[in-house]
N, C-alpha and C. Protein backbone atom coordinates (compact mmCIF):
# COMPACT_ATOMS: atom_id res chain seq x y z
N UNK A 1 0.84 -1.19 0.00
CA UNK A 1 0.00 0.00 0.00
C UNK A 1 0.88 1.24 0.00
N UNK A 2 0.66 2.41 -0.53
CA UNK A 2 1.30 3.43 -1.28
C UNK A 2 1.14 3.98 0.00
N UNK A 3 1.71 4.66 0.83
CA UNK A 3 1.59 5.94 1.71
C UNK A 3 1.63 7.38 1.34
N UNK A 4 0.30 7.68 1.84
CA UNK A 4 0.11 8.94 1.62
C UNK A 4 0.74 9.97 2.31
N UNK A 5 0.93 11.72 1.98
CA UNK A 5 1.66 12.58 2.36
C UNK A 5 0.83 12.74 3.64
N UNK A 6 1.69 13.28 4.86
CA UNK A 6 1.09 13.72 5.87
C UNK A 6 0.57 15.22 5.65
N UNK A 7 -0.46 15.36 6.91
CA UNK A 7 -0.25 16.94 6.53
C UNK A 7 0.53 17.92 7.15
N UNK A 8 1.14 18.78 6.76
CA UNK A 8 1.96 19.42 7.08
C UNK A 8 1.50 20.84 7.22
N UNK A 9 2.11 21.97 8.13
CA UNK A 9 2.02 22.95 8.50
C UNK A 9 2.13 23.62 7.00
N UNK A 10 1.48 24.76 6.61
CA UNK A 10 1.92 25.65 5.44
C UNK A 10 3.10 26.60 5.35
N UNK A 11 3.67 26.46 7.01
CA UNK A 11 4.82 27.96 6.90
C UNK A 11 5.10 27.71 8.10
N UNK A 12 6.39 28.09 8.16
CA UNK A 12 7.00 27.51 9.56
C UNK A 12 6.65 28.83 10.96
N UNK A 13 6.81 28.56 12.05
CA UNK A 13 6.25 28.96 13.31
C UNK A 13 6.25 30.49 13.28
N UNK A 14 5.58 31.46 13.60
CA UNK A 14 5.83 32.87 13.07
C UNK A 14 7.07 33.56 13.22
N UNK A 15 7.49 34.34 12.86
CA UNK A 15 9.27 34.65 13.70
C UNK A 15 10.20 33.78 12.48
N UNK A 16 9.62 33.01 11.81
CA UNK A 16 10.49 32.36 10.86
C UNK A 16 9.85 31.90 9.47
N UNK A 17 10.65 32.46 8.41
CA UNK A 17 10.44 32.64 7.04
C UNK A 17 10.18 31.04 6.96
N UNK A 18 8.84 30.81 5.87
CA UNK A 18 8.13 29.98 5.40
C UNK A 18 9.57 28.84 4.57
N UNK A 19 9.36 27.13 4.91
CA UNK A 19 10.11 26.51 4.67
C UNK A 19 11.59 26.61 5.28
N UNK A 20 11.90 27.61 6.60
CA UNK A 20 13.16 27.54 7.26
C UNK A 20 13.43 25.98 7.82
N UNK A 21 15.01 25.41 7.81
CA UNK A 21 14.95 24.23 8.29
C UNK A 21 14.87 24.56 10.20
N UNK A 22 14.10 23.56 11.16
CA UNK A 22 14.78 24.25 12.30
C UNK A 22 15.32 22.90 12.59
N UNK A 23 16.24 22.86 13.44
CA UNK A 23 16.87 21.71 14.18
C UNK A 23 17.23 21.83 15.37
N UNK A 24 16.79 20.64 16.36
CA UNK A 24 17.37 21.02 17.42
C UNK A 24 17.57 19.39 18.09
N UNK A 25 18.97 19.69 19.56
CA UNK A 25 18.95 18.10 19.58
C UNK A 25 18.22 17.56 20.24
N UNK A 26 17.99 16.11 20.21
CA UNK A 26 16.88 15.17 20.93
C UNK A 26 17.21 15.36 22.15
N UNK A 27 15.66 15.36 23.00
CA UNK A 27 15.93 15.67 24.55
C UNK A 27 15.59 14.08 24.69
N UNK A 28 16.59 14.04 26.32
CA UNK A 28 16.30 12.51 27.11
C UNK A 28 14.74 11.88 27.22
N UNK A 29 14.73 10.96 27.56
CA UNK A 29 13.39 10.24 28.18
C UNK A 29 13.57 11.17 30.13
N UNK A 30 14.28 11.50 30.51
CA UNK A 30 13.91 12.25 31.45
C UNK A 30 13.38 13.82 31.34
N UNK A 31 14.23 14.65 30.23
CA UNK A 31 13.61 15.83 29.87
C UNK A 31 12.16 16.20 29.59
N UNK A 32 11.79 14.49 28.91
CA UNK A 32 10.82 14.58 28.22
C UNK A 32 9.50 14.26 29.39
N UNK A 33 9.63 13.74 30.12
CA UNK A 33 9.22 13.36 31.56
C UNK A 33 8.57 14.70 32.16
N UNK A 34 9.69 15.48 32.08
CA UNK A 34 9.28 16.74 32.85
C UNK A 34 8.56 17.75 32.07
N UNK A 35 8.16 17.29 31.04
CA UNK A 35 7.57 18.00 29.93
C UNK A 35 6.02 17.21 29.42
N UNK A 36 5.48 16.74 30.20
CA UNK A 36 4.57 16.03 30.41
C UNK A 36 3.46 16.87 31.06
N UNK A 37 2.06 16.97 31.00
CA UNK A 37 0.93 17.13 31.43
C UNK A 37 1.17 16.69 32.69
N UNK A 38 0.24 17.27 33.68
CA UNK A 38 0.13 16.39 35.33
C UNK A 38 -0.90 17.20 35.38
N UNK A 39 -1.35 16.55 36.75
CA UNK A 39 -2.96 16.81 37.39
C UNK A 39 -3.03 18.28 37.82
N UNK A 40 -2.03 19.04 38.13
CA UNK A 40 -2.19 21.00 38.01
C UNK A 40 -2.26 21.32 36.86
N UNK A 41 -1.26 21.01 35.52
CA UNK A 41 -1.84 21.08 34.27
C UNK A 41 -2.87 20.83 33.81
N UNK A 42 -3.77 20.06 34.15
CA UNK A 42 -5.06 19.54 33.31
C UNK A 42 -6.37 20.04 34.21
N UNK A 43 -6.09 20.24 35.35
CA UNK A 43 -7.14 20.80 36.45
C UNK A 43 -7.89 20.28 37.05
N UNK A 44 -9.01 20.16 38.04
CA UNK A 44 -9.75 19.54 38.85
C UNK A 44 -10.24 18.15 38.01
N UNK A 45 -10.47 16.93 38.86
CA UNK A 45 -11.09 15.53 38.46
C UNK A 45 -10.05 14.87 37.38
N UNK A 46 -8.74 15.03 37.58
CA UNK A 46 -8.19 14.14 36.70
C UNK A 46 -6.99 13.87 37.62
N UNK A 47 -7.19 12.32 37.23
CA UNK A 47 -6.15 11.22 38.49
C UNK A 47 -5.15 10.48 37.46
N UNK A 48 -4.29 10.66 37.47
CA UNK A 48 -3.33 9.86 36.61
C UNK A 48 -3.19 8.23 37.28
N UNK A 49 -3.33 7.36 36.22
CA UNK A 49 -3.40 6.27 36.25
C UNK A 49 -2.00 5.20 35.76
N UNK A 50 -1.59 4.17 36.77
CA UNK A 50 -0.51 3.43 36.41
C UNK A 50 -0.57 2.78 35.49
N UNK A 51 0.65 2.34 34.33
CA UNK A 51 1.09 2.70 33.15
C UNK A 51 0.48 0.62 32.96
N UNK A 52 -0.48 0.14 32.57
CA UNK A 52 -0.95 -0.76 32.29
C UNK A 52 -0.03 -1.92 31.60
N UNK A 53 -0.37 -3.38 32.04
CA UNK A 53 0.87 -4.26 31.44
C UNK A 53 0.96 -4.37 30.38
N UNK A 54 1.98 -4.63 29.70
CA UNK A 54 2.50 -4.55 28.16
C UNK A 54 1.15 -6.04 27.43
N UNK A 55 0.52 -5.91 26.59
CA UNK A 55 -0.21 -6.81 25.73
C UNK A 55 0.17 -7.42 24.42
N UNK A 56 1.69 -6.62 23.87
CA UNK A 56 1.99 -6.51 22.95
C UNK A 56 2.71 -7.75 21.94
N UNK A 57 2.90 -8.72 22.79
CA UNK A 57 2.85 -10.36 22.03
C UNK A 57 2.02 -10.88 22.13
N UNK A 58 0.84 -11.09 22.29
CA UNK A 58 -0.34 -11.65 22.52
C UNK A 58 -1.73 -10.69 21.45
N UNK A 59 -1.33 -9.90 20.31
CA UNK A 59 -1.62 -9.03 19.89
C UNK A 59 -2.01 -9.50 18.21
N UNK A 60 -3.15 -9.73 17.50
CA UNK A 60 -2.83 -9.97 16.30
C UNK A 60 -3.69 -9.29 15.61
N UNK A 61 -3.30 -8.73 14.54
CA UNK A 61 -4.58 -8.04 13.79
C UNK A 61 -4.95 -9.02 12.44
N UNK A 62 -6.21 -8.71 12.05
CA UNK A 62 -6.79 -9.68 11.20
C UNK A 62 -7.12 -8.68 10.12
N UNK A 63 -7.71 -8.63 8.98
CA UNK A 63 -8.10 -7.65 8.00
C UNK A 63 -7.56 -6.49 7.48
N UNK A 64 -5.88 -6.15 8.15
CA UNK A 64 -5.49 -5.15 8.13
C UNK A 64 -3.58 -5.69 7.65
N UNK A 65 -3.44 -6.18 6.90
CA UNK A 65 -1.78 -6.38 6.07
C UNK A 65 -0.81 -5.27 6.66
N UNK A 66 -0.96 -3.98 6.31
CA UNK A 66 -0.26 -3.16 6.79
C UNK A 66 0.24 -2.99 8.00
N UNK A 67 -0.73 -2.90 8.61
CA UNK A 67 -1.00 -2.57 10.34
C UNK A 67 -0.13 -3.75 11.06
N UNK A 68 -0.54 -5.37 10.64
CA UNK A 68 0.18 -6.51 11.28
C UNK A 68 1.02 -6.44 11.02
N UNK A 69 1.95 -6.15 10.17
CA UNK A 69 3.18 -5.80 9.46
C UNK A 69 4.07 -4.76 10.64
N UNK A 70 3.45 -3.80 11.58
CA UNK A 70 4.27 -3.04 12.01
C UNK A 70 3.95 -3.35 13.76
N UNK A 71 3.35 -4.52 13.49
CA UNK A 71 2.92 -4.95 15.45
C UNK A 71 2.03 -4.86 15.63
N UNK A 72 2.01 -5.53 17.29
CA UNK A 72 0.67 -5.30 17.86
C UNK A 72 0.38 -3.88 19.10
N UNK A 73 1.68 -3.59 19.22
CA UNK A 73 1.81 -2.47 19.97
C UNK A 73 0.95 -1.31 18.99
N UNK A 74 1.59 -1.41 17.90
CA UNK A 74 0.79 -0.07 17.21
C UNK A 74 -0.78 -0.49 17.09
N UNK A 75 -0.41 -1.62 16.66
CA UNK A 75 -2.54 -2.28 16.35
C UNK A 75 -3.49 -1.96 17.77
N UNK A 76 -2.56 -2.06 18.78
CA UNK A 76 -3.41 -1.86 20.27
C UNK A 76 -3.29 -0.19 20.42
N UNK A 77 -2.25 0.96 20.75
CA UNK A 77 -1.98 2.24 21.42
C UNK A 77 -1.58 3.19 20.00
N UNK A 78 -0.68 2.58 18.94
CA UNK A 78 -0.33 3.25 17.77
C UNK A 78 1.03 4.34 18.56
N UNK A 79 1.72 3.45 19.16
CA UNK A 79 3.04 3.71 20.42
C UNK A 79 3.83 3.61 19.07
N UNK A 80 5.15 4.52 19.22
CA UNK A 80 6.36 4.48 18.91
C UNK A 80 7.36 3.75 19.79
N UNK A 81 8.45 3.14 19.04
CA UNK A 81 9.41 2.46 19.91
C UNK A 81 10.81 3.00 20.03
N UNK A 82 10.78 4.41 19.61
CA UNK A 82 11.67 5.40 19.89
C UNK A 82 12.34 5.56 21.27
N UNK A 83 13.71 5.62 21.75
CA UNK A 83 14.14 5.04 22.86
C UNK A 83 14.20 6.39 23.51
N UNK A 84 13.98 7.77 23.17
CA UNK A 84 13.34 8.92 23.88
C UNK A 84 12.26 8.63 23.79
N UNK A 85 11.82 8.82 25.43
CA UNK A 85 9.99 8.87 25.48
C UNK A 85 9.77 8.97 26.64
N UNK A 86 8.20 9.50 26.68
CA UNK A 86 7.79 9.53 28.38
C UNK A 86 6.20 9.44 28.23
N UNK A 87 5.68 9.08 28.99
CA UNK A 87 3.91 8.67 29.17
C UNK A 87 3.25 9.17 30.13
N UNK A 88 2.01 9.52 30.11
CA UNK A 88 1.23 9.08 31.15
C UNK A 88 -0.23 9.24 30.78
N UNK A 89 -0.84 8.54 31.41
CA UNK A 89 -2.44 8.63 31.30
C UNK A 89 -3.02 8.63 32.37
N UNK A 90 -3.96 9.45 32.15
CA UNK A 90 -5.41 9.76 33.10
C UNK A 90 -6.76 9.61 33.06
N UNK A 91 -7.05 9.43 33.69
CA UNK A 91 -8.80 9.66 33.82
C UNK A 91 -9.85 10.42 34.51
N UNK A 92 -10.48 10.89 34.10
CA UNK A 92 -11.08 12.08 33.87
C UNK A 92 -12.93 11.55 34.66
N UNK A 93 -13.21 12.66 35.58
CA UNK A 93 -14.75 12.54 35.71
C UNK A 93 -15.27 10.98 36.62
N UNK A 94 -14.42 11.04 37.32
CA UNK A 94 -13.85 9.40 38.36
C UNK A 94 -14.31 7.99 37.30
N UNK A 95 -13.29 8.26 35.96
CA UNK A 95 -12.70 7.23 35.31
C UNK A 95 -13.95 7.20 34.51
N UNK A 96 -14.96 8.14 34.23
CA UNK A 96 -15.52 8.03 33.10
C UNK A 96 -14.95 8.43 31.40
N UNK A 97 -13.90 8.80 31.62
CA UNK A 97 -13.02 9.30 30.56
C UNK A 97 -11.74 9.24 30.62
N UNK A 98 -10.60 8.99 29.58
CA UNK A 98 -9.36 8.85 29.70
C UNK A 98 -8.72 9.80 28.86
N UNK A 99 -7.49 10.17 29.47
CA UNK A 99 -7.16 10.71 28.33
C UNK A 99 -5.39 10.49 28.36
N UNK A 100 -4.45 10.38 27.44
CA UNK A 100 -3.33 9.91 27.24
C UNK A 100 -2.28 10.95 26.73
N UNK A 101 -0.58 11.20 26.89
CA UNK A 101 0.24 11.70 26.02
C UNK A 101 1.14 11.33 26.24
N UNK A 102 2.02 11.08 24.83
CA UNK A 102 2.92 10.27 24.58
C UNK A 102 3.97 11.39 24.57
N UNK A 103 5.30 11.63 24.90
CA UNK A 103 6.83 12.28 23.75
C UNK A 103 7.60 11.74 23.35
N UNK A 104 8.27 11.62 22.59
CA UNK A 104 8.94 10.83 21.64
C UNK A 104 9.91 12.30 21.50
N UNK A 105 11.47 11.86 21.33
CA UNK A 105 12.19 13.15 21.16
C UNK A 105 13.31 12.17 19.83
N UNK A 106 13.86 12.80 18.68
CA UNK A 106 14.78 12.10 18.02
C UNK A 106 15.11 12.89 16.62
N UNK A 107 15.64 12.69 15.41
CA UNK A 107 15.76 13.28 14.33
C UNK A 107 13.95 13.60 13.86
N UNK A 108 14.03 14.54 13.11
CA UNK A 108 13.24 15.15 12.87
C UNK A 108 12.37 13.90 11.63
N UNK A 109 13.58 13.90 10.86
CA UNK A 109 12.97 12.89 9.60
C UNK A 109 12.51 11.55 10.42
N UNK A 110 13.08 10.81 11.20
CA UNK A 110 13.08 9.94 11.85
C UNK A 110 11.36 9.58 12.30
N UNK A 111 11.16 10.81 13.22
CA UNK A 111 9.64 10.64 13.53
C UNK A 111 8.69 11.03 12.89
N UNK A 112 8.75 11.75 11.94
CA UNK A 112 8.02 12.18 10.75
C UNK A 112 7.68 10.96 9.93
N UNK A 113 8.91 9.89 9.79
CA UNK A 113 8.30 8.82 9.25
C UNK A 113 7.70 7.62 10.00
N UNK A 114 8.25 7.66 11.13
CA UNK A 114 7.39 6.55 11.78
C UNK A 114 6.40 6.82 12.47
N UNK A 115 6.24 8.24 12.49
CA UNK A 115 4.32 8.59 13.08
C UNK A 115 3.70 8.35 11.28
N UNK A 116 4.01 8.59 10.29
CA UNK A 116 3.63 8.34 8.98
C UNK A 116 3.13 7.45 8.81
N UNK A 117 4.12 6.30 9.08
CA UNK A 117 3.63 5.41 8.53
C UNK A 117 2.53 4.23 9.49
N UNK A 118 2.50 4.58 10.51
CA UNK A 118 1.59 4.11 11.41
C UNK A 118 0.14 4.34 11.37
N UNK A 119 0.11 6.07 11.21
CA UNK A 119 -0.85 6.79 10.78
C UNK A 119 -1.88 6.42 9.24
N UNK A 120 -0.80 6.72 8.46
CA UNK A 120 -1.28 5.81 7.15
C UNK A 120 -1.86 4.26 7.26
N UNK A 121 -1.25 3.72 8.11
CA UNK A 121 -1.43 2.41 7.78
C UNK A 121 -3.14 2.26 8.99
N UNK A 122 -3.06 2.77 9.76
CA UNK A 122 -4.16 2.59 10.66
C UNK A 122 -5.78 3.09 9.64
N UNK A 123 -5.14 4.37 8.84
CA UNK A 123 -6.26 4.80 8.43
C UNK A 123 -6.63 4.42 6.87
N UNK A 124 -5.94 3.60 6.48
CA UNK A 124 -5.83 2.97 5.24
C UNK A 124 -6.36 1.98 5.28
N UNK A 125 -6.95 1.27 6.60
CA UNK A 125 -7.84 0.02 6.63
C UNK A 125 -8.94 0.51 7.58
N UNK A 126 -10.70 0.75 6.82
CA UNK A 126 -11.27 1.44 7.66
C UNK A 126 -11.36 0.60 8.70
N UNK A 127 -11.92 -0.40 8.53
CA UNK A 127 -12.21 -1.41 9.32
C UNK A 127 -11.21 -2.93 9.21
N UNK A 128 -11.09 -3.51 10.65
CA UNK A 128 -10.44 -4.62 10.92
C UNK A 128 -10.40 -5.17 12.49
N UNK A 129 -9.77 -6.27 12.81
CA UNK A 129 -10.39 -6.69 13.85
C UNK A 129 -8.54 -6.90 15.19
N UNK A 130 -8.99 -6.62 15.87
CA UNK A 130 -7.57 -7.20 17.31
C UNK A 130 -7.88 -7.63 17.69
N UNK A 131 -6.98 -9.37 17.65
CA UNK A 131 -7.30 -10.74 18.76
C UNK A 131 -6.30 -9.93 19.79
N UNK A 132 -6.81 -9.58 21.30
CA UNK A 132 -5.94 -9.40 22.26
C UNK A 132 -6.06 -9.93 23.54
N UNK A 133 -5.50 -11.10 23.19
CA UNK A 133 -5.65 -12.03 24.71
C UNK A 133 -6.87 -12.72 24.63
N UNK A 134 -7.14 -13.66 23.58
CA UNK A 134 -8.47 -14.03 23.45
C UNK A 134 -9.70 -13.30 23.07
N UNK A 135 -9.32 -12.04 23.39
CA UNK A 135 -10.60 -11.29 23.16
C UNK A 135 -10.55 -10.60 21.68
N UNK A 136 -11.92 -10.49 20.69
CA UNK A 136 -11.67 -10.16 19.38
C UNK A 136 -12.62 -8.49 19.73
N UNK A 137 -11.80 -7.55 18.95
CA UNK A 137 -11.74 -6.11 19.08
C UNK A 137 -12.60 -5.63 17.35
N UNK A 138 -13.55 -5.21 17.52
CA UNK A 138 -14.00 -4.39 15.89
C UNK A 138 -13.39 -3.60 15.87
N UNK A 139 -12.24 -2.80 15.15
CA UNK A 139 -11.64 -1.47 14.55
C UNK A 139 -12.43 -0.86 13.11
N UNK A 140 -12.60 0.78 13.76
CA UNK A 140 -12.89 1.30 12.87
C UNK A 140 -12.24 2.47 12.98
N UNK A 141 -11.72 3.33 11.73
CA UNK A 141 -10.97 4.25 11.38
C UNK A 141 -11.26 5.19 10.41
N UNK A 142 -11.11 6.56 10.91
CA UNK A 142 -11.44 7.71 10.34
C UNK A 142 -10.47 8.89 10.35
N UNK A 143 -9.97 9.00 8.99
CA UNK A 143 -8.54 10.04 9.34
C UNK A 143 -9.42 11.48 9.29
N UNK A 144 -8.97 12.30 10.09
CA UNK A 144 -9.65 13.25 10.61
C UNK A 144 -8.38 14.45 10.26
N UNK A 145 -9.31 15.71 9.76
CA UNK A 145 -7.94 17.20 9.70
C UNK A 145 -8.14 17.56 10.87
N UNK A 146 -6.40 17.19 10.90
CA UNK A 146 -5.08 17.80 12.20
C UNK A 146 -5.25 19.25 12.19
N UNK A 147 -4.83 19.82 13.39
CA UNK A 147 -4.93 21.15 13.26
C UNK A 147 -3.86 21.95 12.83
N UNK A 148 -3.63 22.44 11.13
CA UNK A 148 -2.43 22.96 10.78
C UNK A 148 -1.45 24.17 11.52
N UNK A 149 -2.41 24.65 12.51
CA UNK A 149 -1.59 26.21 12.92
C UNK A 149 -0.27 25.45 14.02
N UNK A 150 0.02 24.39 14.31
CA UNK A 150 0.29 23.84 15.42
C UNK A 150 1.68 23.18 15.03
N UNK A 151 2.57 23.45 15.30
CA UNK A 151 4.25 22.32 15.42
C UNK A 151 4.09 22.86 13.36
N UNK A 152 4.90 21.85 12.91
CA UNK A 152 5.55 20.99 12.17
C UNK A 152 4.73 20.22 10.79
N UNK A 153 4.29 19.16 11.42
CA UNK A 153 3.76 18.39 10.73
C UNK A 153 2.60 17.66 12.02
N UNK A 154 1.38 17.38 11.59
CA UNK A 154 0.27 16.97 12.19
C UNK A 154 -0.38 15.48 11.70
N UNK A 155 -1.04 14.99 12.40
CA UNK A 155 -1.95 13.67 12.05
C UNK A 155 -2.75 13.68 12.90
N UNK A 156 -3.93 13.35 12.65
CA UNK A 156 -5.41 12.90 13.11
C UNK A 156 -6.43 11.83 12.67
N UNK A 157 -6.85 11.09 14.03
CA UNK A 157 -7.64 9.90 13.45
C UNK A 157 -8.81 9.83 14.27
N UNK A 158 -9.85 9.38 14.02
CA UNK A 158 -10.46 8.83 15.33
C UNK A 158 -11.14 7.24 14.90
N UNK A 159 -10.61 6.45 16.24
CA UNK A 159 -10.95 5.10 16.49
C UNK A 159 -12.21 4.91 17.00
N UNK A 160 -12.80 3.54 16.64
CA UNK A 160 -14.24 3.00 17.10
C UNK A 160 -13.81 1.63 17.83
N UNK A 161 -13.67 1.89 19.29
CA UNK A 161 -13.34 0.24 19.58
C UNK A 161 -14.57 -0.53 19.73
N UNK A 162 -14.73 -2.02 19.14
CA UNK A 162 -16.10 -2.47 19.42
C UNK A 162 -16.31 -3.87 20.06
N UNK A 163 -16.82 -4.20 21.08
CA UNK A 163 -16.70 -6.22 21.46
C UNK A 163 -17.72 -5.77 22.59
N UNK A 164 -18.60 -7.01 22.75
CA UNK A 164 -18.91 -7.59 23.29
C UNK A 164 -20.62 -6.65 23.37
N UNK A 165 -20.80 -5.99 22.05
CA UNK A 165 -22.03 -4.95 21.90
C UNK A 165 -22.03 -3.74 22.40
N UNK A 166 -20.31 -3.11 23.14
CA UNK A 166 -20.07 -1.98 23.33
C UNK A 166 -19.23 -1.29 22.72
N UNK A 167 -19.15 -0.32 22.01
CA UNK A 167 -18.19 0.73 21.57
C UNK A 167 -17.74 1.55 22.46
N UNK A 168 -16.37 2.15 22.09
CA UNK A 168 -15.61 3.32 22.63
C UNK A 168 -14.86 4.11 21.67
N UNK A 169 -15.12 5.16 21.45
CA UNK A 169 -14.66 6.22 20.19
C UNK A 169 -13.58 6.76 21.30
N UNK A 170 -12.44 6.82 20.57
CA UNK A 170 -10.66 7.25 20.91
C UNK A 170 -10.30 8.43 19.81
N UNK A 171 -10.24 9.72 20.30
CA UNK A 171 -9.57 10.19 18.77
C UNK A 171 -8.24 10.18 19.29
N UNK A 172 -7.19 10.58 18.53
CA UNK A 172 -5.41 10.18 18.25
C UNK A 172 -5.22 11.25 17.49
N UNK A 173 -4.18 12.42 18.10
CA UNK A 173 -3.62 14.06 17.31
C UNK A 173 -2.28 13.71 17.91
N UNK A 174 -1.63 13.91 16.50
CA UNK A 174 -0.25 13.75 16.60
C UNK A 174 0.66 15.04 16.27
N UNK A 175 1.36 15.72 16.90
CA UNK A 175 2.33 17.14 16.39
C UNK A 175 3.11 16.71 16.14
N UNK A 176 4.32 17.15 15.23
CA UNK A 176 5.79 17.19 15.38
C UNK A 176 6.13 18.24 15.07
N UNK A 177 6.90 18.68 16.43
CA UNK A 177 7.63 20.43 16.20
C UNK A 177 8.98 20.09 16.04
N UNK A 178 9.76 20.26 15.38
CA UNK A 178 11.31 19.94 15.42
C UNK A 178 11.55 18.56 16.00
N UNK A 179 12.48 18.41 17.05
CA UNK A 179 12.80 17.58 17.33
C UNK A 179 11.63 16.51 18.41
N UNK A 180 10.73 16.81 18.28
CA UNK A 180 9.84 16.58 19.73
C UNK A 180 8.40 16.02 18.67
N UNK A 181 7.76 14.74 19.03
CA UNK A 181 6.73 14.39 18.69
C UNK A 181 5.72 14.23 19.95
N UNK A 182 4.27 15.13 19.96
CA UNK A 182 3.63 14.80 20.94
C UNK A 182 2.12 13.95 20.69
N UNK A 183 1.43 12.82 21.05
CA UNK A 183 0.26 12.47 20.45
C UNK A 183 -0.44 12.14 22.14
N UNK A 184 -1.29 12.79 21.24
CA UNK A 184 -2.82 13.07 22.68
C UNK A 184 -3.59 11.98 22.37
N UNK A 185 -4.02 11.06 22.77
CA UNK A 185 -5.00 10.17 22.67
C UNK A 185 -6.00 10.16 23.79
N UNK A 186 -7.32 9.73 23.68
CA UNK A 186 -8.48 9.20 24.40
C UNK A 186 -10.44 9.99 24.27
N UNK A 187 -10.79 10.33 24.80
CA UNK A 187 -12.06 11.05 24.50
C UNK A 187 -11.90 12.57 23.82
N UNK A 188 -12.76 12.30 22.57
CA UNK A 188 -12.33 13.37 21.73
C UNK A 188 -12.33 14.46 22.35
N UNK A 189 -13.70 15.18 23.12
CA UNK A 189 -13.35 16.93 23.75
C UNK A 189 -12.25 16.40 24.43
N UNK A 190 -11.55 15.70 25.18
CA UNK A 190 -10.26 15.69 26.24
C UNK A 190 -9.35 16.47 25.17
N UNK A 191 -9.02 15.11 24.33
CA UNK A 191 -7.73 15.51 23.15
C UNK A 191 -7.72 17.21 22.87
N UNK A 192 -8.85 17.62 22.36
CA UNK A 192 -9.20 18.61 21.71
C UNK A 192 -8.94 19.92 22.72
N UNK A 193 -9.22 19.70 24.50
CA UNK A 193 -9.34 20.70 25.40
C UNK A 193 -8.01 20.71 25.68
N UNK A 194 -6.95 19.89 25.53
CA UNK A 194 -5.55 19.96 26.43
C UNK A 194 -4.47 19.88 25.45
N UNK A 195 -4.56 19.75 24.28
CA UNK A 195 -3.59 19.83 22.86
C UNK A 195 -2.80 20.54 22.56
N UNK A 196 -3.00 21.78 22.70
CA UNK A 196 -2.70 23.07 22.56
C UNK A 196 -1.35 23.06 23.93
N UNK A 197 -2.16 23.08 25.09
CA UNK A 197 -1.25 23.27 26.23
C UNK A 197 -0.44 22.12 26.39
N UNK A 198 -0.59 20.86 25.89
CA UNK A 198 0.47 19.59 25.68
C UNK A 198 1.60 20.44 24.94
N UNK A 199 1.59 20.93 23.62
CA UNK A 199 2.37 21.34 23.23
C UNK A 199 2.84 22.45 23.49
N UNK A 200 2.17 23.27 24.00
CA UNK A 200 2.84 24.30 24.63
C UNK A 200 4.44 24.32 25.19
N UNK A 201 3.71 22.94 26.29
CA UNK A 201 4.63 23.14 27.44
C UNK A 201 5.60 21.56 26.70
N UNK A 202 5.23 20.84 26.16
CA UNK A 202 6.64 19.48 25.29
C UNK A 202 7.38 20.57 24.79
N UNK A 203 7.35 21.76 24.43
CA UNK A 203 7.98 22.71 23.07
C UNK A 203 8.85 23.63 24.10
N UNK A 204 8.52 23.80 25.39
CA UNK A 204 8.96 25.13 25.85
C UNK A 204 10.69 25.03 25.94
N UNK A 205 10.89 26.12 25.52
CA UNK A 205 12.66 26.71 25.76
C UNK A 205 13.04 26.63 26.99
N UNK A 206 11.92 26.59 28.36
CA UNK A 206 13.07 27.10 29.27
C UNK A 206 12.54 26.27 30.15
C-alpha cells in the first residue's frame, strides 16, 4: 500500500520565514518526563493512572496487512518504539473518561516517518479486527484534519473500539515540532481541550 503525504504545517512557526529548516537536539526520556501534562496542568477531576501491562505479544490483527506488518503495539496504542519517550495517562470525571500523552524526542525525519507510517497504515484500513488475549476487538478508522496552525507536521484519526455490543470512540492528534513528537489520545473533547497546552509546554525553551 502506497503511503500517503502527511499533513503538514503551510509555513514555519511565526518569527520564521516559510520553509526555514529548524533543528534542534533530541531531549532525554527524562527531559521529556518533565515536559509532560500532570494533574495541576489539566485541572480539577483528573487522576493519573498506572502505566498498564505490556499486551503486545499476545496481539494480532486480522483484516489489516499493513497494520500486522508493524505490530501489535501499534494495532493496540499506535506507540512508537523510539528510545526517547515519556507517558502518562489519566482519567477524567472518576474514570468516566481517559485521556493519554505520549513524547517521543529524536531526528526530525526519523519521527516524521514513523508517526507516517503508522498513521497511514491505521487509516488505510477502515475497518479490521484485534485478537488481544483471546478477546476479538472491531476497529474502525477515520482520518480526521489535524490542526495545521500547530508544530511541524500533524496527524489525526479517530478510532471506534467495538466487542462484546459496546463501543468506545478514541480520537489520536499527533504534532511534530522539530525535534519533539507529541500524540494526545483518548475522549475526543479531552484531546481537543488539552492539545494546545500539551504542546505548549513538550515545546517550551526554558
Amino acid at each position: 500500500m502506497s503511503e500517503a503525504e502527511p499533513d503538514t504545517a503551510s509555513s514555519a512557526r511565526a518569527g520564521q520565514p516559510a520553509g526555514a529548516a529548524r533543528s534542534a537536539a533530541p531531549l532525554s526520556s527524562a527531559a521529556l518526563e518533565a515536559r509532560l501534562l500532570d494533574e495541576s496542568d489539566l485541572g480539577n477531576g483528573y487522576l493519573r493512572k498506572p502505566e498498564p501491562p505490556s499486551m503486545h505479544d499476545n496481539v494480532t490483527v486480522v483484516g489489516c496487512p499493513a497494520l500486522s506488518k508493524l505490530g501489535g503495539h501499534t494495532a493496540t496504542d499506535g506507540s512508537l518504539t523510539f528510545p526517547r519517550k515519556a507517558k502518562a495517562d489519566f482519567t477524567y470525571g472518576g474514570g468516566n473518561s481517559d485521556v493519554s500523552e505520549e513524547l517521543y524526542s529524536g531526528r526530525a525525519s526519523k519521527l516524521s516517518d514513523g508517526i507516517g507510517r503508522i498513521f497511514n497504515a491505521m487509516t488505510g484500513c477502515h475497518t479490521y479486527q484485534v485478537v488481544a488475549g483471546g478477546t476479538s476487538i472491531d476497529m474502525a478508522s477515520q482520518k480526521l484534519t489535524a490542526p495545521h496552525e500547530l508544530g511541524d507536521e500533524q496527524w489525526s484519526q479517530l478510532l471506534t473500539f467495538s466487542t462484546s455490543g459496546q463501543s468506545t470512540v478514541m480520537k489520536q492528534t499527533a504534532i511534530r515540532d522539530g525535534s519533539v513528537l507529541l500524540i494526545v489520545s483518548g475522549a475526543p473533547t479531552l484531546v481537543d481541550r488539552h492539545l494546545d497546552k500539551a504542546l505548549t509546554k513538550a515545546t517550551a525553551t526554558s
